[in-house]
Every structure is written in C-alpha cells, then in structure tokens.
N, C-alpha and C. Protein backbone atom coordinates (compact mmCIF):
# COMPACT_ATOMS: atom_id res chain seq x y z
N UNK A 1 125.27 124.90 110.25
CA UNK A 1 124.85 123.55 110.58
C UNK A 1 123.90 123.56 111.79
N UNK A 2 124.03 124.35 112.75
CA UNK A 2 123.11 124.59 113.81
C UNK A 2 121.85 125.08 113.35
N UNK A 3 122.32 125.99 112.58
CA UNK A 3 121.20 126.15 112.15
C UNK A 3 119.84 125.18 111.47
N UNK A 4 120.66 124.22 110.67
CA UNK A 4 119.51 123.07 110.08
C UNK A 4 119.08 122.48 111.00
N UNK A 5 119.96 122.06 111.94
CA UNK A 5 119.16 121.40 113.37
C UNK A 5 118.43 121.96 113.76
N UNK A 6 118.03 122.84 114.00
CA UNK A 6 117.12 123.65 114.91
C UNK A 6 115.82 123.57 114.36
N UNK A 7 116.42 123.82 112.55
CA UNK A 7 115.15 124.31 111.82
C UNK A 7 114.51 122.82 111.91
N UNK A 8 114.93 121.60 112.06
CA UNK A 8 114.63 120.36 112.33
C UNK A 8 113.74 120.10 113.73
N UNK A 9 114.54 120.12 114.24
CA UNK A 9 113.89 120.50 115.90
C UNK A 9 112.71 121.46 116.21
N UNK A 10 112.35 122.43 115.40
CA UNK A 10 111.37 123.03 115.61
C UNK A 10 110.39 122.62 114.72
N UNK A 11 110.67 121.96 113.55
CA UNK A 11 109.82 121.54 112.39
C UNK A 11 108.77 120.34 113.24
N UNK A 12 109.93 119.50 113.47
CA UNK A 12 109.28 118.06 114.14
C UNK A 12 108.51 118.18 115.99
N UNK A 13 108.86 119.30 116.41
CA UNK A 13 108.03 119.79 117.31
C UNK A 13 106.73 120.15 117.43
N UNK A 14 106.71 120.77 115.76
CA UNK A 14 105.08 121.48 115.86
C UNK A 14 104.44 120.25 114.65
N UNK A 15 105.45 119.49 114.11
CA UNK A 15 104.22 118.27 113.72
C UNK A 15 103.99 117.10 114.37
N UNK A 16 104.61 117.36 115.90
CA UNK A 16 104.00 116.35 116.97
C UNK A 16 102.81 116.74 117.92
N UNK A 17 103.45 118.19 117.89
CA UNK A 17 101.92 119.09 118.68
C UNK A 17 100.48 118.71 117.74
N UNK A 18 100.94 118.91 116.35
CA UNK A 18 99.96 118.94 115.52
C UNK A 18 99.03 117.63 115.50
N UNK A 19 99.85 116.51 115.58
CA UNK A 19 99.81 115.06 116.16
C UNK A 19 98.83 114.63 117.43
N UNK A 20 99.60 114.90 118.25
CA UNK A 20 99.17 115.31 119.44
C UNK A 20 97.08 115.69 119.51
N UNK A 21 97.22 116.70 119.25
CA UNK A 21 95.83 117.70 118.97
C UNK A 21 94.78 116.84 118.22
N UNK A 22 95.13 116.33 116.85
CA UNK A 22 94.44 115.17 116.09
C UNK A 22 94.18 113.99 117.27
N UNK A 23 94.72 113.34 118.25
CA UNK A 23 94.69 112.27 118.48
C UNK A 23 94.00 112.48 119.82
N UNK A 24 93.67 113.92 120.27
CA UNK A 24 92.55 114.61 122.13
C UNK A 24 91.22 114.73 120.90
N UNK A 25 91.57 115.03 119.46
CA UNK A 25 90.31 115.39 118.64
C UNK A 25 89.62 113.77 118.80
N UNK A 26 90.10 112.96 118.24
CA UNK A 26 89.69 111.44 118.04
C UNK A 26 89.63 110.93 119.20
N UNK A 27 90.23 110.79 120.02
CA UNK A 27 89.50 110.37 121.21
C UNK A 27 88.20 111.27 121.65
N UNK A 28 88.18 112.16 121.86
CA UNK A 28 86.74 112.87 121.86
C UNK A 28 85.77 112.64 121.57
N UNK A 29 85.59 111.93 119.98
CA UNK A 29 84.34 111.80 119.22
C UNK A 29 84.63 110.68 118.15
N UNK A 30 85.42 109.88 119.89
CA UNK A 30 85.56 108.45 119.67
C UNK A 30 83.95 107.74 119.66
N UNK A 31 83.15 108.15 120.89
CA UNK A 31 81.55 107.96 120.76
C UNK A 31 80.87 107.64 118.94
N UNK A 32 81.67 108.76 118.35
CA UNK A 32 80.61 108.75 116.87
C UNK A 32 81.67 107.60 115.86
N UNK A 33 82.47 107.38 116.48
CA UNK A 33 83.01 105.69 115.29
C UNK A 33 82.20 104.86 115.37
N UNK A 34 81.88 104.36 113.75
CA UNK A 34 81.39 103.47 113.72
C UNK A 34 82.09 102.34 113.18
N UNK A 35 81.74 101.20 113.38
CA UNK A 35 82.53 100.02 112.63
C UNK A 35 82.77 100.45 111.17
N UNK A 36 81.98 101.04 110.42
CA UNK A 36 81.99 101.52 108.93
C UNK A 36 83.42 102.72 108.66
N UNK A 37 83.11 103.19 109.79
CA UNK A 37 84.35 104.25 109.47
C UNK A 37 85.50 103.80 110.01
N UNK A 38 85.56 102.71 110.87
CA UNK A 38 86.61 102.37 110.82
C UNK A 38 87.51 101.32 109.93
N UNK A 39 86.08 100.89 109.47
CA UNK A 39 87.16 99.95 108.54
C UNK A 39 87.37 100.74 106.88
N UNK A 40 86.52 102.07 106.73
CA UNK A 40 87.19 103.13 106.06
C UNK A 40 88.45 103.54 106.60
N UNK A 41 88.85 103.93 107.85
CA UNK A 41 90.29 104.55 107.86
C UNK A 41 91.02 103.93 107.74
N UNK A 42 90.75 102.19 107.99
CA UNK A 42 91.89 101.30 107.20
C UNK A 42 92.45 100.97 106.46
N UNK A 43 90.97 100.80 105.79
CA UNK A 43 91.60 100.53 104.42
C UNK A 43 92.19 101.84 103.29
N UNK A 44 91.96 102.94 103.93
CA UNK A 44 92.85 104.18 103.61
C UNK A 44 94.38 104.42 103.83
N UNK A 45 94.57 103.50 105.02
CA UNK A 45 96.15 103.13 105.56
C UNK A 45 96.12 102.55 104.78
N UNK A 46 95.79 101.18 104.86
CA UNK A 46 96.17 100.76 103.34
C UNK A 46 96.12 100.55 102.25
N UNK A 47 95.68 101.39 101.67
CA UNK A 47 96.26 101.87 100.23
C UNK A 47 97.74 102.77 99.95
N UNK A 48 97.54 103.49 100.96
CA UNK A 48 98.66 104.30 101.30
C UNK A 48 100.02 103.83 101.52
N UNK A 49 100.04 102.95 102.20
CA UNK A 49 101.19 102.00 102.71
C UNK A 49 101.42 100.98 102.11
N UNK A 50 100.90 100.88 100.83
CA UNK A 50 101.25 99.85 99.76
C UNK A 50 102.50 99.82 99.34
C-alpha cells in the first residue's frame, strides 16, 4: 500500500513540475499572443470540457 502512494506522490510531482515549466514557457512568449490565439485556446477548452 505504501507503495501505491508513493507511486502517486511521485507521479503527481513530476506532472506539476511538468505544469509548472508549460506555464515560465507561456508567460515568456506571452508578447506573441494574439487575440486570435487566444480565443483559439478557448474555444479548445471548450470543446474539451463539454
């Protein structure tokens, strides 16, 4: 049972780092958003989240 925890705990660790990294990327080359792409990544949320 410790064991699944852990494997949990380390899983959700490196897909927050991973998280994390995406979100220093996007702020970065926050400069190159345009209104167009953003209302592309929206409406990509939602479709998704339907």
């Amino acid at each position: 049972m410790k064991n699944i925890l852990l494997a949990f705990v380390v899983v959700g660790l490196m897909s927050g780092c991973a998280t994390w990294g995406g979100i220093k990327k996007d702020a970065k080359d926050g400069a190159e958003w345009t209104k167009e792409k953003i209302n592309h990544g929206a409406e990509y949320v939602k479709e998704k989240t339907e």
